[in-house]
Protein backbone atom coordinates (compact mmCIF):
# COMPACT_ATOMS: atom_id res chain seq x y z
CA UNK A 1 126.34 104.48 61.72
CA UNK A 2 125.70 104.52 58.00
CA UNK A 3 122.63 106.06 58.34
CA UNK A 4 123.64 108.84 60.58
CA UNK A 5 127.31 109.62 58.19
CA UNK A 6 124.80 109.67 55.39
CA UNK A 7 122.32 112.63 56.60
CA UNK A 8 125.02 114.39 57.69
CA UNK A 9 126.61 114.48 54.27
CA UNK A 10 123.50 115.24 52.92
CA UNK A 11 123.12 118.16 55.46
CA UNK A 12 126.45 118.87 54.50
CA UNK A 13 125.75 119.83 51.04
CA UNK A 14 122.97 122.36 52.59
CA UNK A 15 124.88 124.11 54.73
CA UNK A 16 127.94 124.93 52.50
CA UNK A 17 124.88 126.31 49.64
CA UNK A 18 122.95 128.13 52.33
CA UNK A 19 124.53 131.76 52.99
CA UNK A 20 123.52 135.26 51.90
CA UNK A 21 120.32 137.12 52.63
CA UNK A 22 118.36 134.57 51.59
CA UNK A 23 120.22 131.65 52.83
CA UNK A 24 119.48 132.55 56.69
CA UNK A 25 116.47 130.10 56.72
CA UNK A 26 117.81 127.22 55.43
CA UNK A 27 121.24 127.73 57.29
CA UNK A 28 119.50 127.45 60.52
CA UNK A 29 117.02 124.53 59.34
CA UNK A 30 120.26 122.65 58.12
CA UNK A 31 122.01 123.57 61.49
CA UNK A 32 119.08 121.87 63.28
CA UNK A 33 118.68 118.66 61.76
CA UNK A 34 122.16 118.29 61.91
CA UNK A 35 122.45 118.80 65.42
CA UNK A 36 119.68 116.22 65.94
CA UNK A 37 121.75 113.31 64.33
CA UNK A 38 123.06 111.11 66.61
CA UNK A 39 126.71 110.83 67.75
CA UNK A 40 128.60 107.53 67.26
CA UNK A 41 128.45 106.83 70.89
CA UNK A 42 130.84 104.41 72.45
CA UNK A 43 132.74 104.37 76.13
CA UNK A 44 136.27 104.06 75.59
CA UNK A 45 137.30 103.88 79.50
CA UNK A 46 134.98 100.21 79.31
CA UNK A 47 137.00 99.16 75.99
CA UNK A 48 140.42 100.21 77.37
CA UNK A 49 139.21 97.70 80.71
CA UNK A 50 138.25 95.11 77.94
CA UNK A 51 141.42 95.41 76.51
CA UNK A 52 143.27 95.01 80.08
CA UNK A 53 141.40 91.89 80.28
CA UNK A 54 142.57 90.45 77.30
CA UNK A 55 145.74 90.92 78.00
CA UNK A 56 145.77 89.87 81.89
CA UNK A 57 144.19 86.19 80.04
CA UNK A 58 147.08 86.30 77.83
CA UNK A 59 149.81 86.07 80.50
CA UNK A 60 147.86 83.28 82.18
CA UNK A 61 147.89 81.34 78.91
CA UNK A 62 151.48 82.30 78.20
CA UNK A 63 152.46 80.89 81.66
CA UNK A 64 150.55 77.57 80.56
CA UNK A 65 152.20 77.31 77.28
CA UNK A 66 155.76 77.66 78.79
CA UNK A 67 154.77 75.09 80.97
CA UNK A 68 153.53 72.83 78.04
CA UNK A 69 156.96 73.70 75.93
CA UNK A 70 158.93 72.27 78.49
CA UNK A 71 156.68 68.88 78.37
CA UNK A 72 157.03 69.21 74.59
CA UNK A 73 160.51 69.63 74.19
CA UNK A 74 161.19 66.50 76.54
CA UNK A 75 158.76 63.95 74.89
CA UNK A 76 156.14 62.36 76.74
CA UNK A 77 155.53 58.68 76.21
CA UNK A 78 154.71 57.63 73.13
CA UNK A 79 150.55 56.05 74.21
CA UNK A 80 147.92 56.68 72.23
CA UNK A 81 144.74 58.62 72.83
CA UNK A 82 141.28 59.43 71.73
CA UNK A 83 139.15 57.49 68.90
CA UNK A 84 141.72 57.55 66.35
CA UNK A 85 144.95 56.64 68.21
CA UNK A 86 146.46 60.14 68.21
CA UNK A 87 149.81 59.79 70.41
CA UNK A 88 150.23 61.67 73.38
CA UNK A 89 152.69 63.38 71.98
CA UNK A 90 151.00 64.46 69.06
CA UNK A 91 148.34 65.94 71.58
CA UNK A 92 150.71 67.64 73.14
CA UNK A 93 152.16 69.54 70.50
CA UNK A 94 148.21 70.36 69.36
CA UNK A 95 147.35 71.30 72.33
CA UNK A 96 150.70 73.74 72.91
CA UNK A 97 150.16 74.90 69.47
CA UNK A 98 146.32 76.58 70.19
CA UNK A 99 147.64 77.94 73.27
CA UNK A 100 150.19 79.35 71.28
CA UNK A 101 147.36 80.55 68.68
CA UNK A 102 145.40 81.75 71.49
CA UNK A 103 147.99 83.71 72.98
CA UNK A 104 149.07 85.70 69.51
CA UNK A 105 144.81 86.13 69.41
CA UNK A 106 144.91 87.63 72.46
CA UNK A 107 147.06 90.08 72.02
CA UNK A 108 146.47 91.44 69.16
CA UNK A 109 143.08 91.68 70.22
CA UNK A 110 143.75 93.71 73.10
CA UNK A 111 145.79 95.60 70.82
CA UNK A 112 143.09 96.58 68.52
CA UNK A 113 140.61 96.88 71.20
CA UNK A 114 142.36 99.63 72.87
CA UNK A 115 143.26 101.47 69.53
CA UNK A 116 139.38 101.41 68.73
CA UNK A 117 138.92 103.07 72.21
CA UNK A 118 141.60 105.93 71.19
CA UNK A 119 138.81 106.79 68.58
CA UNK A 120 135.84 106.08 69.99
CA UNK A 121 137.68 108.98 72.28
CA UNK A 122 136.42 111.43 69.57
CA UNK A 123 133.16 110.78 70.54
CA UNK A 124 132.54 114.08 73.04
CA UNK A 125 134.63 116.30 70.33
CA UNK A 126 131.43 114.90 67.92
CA UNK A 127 128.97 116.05 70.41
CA UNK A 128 130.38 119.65 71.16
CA UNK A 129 130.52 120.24 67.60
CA UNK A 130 126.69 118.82 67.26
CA UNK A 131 125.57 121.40 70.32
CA UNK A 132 127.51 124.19 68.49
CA UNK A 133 125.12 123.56 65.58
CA UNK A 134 122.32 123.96 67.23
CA UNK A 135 123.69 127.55 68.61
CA UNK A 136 123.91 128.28 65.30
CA UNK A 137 120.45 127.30 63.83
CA UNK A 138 119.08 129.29 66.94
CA UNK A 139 121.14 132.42 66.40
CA UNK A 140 120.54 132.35 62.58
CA UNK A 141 117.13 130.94 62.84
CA UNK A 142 116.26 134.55 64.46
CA UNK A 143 117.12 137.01 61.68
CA UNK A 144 114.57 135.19 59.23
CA UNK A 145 110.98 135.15 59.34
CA UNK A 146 110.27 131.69 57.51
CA UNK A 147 112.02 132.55 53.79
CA UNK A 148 112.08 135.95 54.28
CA UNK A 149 114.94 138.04 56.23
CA UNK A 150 113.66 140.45 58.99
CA UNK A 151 115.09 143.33 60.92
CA UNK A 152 117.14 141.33 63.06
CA UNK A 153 119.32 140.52 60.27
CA UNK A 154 122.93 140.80 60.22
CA UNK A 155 125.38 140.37 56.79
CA UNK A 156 128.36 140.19 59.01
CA UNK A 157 127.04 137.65 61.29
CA UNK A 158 125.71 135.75 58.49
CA UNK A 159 128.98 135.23 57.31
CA UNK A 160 130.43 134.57 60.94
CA UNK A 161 127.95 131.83 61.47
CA UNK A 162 127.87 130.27 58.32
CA UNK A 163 131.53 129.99 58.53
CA UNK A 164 131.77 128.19 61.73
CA UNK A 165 128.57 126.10 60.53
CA UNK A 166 130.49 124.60 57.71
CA UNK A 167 133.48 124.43 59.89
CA UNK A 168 131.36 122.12 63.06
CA UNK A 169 129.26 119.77 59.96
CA UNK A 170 132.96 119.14 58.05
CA UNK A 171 133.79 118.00 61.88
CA UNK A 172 130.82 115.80 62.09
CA UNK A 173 130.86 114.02 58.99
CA UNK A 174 134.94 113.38 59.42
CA UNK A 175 134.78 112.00 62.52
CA UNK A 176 131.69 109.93 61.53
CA UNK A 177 134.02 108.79 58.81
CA UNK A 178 136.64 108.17 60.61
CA UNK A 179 134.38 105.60 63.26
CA UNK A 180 133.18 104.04 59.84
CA UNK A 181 136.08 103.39 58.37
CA UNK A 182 137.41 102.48 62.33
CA UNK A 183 134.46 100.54 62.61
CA UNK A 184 135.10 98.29 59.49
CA UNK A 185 139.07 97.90 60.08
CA UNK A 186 138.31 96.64 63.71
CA UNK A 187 135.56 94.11 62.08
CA UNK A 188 138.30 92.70 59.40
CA UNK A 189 140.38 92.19 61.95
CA UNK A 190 138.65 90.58 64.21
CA UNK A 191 137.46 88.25 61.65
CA UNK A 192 141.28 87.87 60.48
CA UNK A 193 142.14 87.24 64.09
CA UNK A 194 139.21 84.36 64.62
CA UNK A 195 140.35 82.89 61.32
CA UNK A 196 144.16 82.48 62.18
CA UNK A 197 143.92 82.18 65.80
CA UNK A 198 140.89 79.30 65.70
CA UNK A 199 141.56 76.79 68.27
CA UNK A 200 142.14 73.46 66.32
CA UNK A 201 138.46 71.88 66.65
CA UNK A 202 136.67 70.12 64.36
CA UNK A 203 132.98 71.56 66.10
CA UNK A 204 130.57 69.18 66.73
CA UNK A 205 131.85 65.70 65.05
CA UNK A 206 131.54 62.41 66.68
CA UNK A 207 135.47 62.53 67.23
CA UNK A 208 136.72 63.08 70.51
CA UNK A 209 138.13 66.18 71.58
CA UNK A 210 141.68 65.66 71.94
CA UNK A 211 141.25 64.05 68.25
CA UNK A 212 139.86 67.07 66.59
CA UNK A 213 142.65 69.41 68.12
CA UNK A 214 145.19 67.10 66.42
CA UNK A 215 143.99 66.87 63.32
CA UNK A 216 142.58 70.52 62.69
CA UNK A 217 145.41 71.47 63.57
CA UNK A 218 148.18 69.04 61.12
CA UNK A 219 150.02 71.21 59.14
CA UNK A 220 150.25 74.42 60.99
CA UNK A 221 153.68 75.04 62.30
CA UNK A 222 155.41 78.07 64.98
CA UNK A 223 158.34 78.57 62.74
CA UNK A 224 159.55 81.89 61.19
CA UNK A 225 157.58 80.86 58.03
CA UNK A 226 154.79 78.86 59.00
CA UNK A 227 152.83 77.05 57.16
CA UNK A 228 148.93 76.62 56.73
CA UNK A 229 146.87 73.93 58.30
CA UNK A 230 145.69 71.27 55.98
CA UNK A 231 142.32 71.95 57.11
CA UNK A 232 140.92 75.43 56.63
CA UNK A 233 137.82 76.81 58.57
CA UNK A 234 135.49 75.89 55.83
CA UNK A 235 136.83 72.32 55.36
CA UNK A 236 136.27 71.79 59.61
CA UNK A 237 132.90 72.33 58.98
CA UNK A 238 132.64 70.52 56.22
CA UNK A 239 134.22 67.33 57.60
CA UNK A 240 132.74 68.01 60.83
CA UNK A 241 129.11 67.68 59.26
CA UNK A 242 130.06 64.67 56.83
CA UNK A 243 131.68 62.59 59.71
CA UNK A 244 128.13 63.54 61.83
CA UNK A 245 125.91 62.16 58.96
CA UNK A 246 127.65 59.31 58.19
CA UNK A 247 126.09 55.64 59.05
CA UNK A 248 127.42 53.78 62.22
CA UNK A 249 128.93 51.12 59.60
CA UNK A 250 130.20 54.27 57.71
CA UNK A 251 131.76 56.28 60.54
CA UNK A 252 133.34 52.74 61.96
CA UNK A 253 134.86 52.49 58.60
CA UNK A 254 136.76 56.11 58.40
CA UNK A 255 137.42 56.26 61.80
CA UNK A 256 139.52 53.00 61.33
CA UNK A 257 141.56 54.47 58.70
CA UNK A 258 141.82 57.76 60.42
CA UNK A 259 143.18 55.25 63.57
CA UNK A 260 145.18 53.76 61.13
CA UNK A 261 147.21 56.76 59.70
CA UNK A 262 150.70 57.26 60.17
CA UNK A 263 150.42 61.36 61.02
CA UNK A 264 148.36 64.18 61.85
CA UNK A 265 148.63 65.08 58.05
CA UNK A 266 147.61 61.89 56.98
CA UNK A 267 144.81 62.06 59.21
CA UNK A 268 143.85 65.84 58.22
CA UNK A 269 143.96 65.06 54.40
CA UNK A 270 142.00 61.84 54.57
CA UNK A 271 138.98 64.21 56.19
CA UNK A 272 139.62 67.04 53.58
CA UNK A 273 138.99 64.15 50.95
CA UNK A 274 135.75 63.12 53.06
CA UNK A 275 135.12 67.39 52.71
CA UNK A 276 135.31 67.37 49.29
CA UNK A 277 132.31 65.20 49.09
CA UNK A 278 133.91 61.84 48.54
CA UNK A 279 132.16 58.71 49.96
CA UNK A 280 134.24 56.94 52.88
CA UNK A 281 134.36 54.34 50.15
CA UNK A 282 136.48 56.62 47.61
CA UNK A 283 138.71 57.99 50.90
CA UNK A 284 139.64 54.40 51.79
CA UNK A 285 140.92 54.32 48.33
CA UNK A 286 142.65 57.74 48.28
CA UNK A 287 144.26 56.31 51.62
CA UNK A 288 145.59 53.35 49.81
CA UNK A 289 147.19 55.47 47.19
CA UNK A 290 148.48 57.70 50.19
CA UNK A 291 149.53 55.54 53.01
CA UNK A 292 153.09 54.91 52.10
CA UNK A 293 153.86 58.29 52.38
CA UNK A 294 151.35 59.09 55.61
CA UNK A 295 154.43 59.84 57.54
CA UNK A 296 155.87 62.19 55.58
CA UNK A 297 154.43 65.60 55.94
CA UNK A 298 156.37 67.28 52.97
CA UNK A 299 155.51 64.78 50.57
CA UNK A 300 151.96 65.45 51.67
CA UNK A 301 151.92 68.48 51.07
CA UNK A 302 154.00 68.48 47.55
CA UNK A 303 151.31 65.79 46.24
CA UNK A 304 148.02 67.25 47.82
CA UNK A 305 148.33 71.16 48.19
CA UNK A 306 149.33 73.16 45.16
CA UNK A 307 149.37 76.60 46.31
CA UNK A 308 151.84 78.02 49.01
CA UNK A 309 150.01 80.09 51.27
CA UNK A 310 152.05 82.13 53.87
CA UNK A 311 148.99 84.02 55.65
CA UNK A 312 150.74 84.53 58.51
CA UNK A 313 153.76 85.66 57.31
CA UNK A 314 153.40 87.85 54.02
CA UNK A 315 156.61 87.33 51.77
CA UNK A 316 157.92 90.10 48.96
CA UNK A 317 158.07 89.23 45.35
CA UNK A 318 156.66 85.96 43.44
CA UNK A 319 156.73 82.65 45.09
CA UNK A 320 156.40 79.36 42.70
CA UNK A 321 153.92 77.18 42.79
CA UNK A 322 155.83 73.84 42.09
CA UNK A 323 156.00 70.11 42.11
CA UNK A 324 159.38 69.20 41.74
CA UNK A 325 161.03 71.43 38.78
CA UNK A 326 157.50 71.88 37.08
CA UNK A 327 155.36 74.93 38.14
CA UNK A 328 151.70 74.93 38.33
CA UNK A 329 151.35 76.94 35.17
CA UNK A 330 149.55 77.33 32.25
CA UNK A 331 152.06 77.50 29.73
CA UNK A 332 151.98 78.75 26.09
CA UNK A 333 148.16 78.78 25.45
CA UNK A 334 145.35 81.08 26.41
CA UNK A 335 143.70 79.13 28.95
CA UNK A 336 144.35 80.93 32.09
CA UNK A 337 140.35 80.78 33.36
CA UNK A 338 140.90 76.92 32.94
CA UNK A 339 143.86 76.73 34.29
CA UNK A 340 143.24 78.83 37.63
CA UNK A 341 139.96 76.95 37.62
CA UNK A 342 142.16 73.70 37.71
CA UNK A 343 144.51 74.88 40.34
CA UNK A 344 141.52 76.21 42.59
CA UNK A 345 139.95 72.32 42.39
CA UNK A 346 143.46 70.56 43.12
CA UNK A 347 143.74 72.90 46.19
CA UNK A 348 140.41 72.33 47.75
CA UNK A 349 140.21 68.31 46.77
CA UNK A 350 143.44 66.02 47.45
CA UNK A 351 142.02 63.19 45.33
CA UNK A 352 141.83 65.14 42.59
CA UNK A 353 145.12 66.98 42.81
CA UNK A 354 146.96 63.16 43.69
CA UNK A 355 145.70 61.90 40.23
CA UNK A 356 147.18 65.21 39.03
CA UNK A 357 150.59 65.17 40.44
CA UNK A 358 150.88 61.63 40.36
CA UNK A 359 148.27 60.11 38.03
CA UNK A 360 147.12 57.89 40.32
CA UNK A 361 150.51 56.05 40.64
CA UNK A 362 152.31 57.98 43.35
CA UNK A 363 155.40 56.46 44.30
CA UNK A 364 155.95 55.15 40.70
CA UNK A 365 158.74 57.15 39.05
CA UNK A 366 157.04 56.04 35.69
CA UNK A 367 153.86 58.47 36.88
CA UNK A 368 155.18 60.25 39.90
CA UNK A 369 157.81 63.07 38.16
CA UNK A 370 157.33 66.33 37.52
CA UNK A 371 158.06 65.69 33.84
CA UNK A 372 154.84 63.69 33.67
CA UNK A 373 152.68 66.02 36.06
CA UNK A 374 152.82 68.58 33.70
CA UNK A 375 151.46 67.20 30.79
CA UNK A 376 148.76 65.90 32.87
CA UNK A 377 147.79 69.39 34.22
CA UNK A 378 148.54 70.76 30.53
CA UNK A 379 145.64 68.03 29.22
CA UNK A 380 143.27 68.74 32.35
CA UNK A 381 143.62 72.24 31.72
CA UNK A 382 142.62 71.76 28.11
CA UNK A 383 139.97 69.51 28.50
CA UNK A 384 138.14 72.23 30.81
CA UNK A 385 139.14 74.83 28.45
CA UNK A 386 137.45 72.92 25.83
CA UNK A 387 134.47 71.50 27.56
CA UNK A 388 133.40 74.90 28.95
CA UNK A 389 133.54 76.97 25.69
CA UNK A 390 130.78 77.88 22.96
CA UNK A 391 131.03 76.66 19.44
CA UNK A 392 130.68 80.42 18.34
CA UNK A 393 134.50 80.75 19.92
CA UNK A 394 135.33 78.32 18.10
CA UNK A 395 134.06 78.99 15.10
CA UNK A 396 135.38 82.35 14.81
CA UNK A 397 138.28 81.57 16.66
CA UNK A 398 138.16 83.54 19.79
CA UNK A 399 140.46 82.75 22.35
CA UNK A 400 140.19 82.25 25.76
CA UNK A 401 136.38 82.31 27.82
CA UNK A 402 134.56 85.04 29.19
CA UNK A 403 132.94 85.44 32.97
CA UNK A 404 130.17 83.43 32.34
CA UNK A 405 131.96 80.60 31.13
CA UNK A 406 134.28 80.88 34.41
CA UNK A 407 131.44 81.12 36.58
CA UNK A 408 130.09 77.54 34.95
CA UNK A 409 133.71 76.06 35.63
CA UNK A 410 134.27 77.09 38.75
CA UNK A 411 130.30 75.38 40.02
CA UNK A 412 131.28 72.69 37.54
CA UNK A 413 134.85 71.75 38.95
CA UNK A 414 135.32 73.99 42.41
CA UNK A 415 131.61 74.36 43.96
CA UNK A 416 130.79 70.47 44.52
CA UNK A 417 133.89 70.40 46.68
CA UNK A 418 133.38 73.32 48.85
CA UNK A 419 129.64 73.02 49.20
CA UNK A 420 129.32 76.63 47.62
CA UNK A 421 128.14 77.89 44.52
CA UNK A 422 129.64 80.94 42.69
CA UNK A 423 128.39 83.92 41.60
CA UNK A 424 129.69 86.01 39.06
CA UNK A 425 130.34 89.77 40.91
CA UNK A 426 131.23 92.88 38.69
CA UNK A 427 133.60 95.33 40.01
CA UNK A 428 134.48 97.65 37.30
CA UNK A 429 135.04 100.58 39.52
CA UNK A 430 136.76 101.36 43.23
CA UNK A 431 133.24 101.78 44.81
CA UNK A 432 131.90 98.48 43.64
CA UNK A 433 135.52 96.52 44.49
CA UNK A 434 135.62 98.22 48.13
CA UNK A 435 131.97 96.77 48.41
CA UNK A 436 132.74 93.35 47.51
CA UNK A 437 136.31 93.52 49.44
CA UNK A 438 135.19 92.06 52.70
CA UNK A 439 132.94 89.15 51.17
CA UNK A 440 136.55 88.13 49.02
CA UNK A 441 138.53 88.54 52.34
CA UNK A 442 136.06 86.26 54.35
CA UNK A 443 135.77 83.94 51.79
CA UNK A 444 139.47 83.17 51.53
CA UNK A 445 140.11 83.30 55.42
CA UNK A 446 137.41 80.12 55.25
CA UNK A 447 139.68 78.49 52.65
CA UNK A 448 137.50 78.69 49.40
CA UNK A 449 139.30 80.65 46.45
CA UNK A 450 137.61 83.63 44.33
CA UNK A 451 138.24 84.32 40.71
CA UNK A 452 139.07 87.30 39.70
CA UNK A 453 138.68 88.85 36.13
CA UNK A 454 141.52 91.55 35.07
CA UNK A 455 141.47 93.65 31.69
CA UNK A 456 143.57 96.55 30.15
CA UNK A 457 142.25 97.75 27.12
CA UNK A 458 141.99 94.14 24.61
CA UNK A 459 143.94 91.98 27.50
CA UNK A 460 141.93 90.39 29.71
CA UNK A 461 143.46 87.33 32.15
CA UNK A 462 142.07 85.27 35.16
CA UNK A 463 143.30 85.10 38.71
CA UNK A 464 142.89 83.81 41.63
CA UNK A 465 142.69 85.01 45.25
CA UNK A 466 143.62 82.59 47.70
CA UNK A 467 145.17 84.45 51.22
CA UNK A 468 144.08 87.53 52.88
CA UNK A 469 146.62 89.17 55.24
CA UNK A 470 146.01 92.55 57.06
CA UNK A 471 145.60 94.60 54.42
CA UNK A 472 147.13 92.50 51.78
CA UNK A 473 145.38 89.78 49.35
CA UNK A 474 147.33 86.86 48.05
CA UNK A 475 146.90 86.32 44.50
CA UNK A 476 147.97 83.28 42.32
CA UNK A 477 148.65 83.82 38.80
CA UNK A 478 148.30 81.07 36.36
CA UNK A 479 151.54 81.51 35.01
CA UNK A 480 153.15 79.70 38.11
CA UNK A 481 153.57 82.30 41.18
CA UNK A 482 151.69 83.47 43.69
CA UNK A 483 152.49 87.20 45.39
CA UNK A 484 150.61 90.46 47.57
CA UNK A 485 148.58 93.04 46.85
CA UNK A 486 147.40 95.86 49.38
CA UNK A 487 143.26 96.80 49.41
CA UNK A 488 144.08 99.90 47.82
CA UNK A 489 146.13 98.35 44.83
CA UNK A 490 142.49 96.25 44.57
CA UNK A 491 140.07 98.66 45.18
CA UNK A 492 142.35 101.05 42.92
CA UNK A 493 142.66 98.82 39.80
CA UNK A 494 146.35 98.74 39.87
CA UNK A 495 147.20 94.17 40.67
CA UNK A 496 149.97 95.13 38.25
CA UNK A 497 152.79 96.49 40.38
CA UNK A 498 154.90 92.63 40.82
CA UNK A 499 154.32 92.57 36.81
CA UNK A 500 153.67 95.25 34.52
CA UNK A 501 152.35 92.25 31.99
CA UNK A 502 149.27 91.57 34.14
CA UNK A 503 146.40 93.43 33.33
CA UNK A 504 145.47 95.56 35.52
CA UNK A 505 142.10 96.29 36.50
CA UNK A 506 139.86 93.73 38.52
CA UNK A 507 136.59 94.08 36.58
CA UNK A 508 134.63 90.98 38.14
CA UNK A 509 135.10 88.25 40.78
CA UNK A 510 133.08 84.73 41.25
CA UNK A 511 132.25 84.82 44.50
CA UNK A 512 131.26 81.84 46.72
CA UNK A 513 127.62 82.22 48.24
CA UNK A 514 128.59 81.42 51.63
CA UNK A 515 130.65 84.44 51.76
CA UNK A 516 127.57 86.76 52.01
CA UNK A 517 125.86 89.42 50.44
């Protein structure tokens, strides 16, 4: 379709110059060859029947859920299942919980589905306006011998026809724009949709089935505000492919303490660890640290997950990023590429953030207090600060490190535990950040975070984007909070509007590889 929108804007341009005496020539060659490009195509009556059959499968799965509710609200005995001693009702819930996914996936599929078909509609309005063109290069076309006018021409026709020309190519190339622009909305979305609505599977590991619905699925929850699961779509795979290429005395070994975990969470963070790149060796000793709090999802999720992420529920305003009364900040000094850097790390690898929020004592009021967590995360965030500048900065004293040095950090510190290098991206205008929008967007909906450079005039600041949404990106700022942005705020320059202090303008992102080029 890009190819066809772009000759007709080309054409465009040749129509609206070709008029006068001269002009009758090239009015009717430009009238031709636009007449010739292809329409967008597209049957809207089969996509409407698609979307009727998306939503027929949704009542059939909404009849199963409501039948699984009533199992899950009334307990089921408490047996174990599967190869790492998930309980029946554990299963249960996982299972009711992807039907519920698949249900909301459903529908909102057939939803966009059948709003895709009310423009594909367009689609014979595109065509009459292409055969009207070609009326036009024949009637113009016949007062013109080659460059040169003959008898048969007519000023007042001229103008007649080169009116309604310009009037049936601005047609063309807007609803070409239009199915673009359609095009790539319904492709977001259906990415967005397959991102939040995955059924809970960890794809081809040795586990058994019921045991990677349970645990891909820890964390999520159908409340009002739910939250996240501990394993994104990127960390699945991950696991999935370290559990597969582990040793039989290796994969004996984690699925033992994956039996022996006290939750789904527990279960889900031990394989995030094993994502991250650790050896089963270093898990069973994150699981020690761990285990007296495996049954307690909250303190999970305090220790081991810095960032709040509400995906699928977008919330006004700043949220905090704490543990306990101390935010995930970086305070006073100008090290805000270190610092997101830091956060980014803690939220993709649980060892690392444990020895953060707890320094490797958790449990131990001595170590475990938000008093002591922030001084830790204050040194960390100095030590990368330090370790990834030049000795020109600090020989002339030049605070703070430039988009090189983040995109050494973040393969340094974030890359070896998502499996990903990063690339620095510029985006210093709207075209260049609409280009690079989707590969951000898919890139967070797989759980791997993207720096983002933003200047105004001298200021320049890192963040981080962590949550796409619709149209919205969630950011987190370095100075403890996360909030929303819209794609046109981005693409715009303007990630100011929650805080007139940040600067404004995105001028580069690093981008992970496996988000595509």
């Amino acid at each position: 379709m890009s190819d066809e929108l772009d000759r007709l804007q080309d054409l465009q341009d040749d129509i609206h110059d070709a008029h006068g005496v001269w002009g009758a020539n090239e009015l009717a060659d430009a009238c031709a060859a636009a007449a010739a490009v292809p329409t967008f195509g597209g049957d809207a009556d089969a996509l409407r029947l698609i979307s009727d059959d998306c939503r027929t499968v949704a009542q059939s799965v909404e009849k199963a859920l409501d039948a699984a509710d009533v199992l899950r609200e009334q307990g089921i005995s408490d047996v174990w299942a599967g190869d790492t001693h998930v309980t029946a009702n554990d299963a249960l819930r996982a299972l009711a919980d992807d039907m519920f996914r698949a249900l909301t996936a459903f529908r909102q599929i057939s939803d966009q589905v059948r709003q895709h078909a009310d423009l594909v509609q367009q689609e014979p309005g595109d065509r009459g306006n292409a055969a009207s063109l070609a009326e036009i290069a024949t009637t113009v076309g016949a007062m013109s011998w080659g460059p040169v006018p003959n008898l048969e021409y007519e000023g007042e026709i001229m103008r007649d026809q080169h009116a309604q020309a310009i009037a049936h190519i601005d047609g063309r190339v807007d609803k070409h724009i239009s199915m673009r622009n359609a095009a790539e909305d319904f492709a977001t979305a259906m990415h967005e949709i397959e991102t939040q609505a995955r059924t809970g599977r960890l794809s081809d590991s040795p586990l058994s089935a019921v045991d990677e619905v349970v645990i891909a699925g820890a964390g999520w929850t159908r409340t009002m505000v739910p939250l996240t699961p501990v394993l994104t779509p990127a960390m699945d795979q991950r696991a999935a492919e370290a559990l597969a290429g582990l040793n039989d005395e290796d994969r004996e070994r984690m699925t033992g303490l994956l039996a022996t975990a006290y939750s789904p969470e527990h279960r889900a963070y031990l394989l995030k660890t094993l994502a991250a790149g650790y050896s089963v060796a270093e898990v069973a000793g994150f699981d020690q640290l761990i285990a007296g709090h495996g049954g307690d999802p909250g303190w999970l999720r305090e220790h081991l997950s810095p960032l709040s992420l509400d995906v699928e529920n977008p919330m006004p305003g700043t949220q905090s990023n704490r543990f306990g009364a101390a935010e995930w900040q970086q305070g006073p000094l100008p090290t805000c590429v270190a610092s997101s850097t830091v956060t980014a790390r803690a939220q993709v690898d649980p060892l690392y953030a444990l020895q953060l929020t707890t320094g490797g004592h958790p449990g131990d009021p001595q170590f475990d207090n938000p008093a002591a967590f922030a001084d830790r995360l204050r040194d960390e965030q100095v030590q990368v600060y330090d370790d990834g500048r030049g000795w020109w900065q600090e020989t002339f004293h030049s605070a703070g490190m430039t988009d090189e040095q983040s995109e050494t950090i973040a393969n340094e510190e974030i890359a070896p535990r998502t499996g990903t290098r990063y690339d620095d991206v510029q985006t210093r205008d709207a075209e260049s950040r609409a280009s690079v929008l989707p590969q951000i967007e898919r890139a967070v909906d797989e759980g791997r975070p993207v720096p983002l450079s933003v200047d105004e005039g001298p200021e320049g600041h890192q963040l981080l984007v962590i949550g796409h949404s619709g149209n919205q990106l969630q950011i987190y700022n370095p100075w403890g909070y996360t909030y929303w942005i819209t794609e046109r705020e981005f693409t715009d320059g303007h990630v100011d509007a929650i805080d007139p202090e940040i600067p404004r303008e995105p001028t580069s992102v690093r981008l992970p590889a496996a988000a595509g080029r």
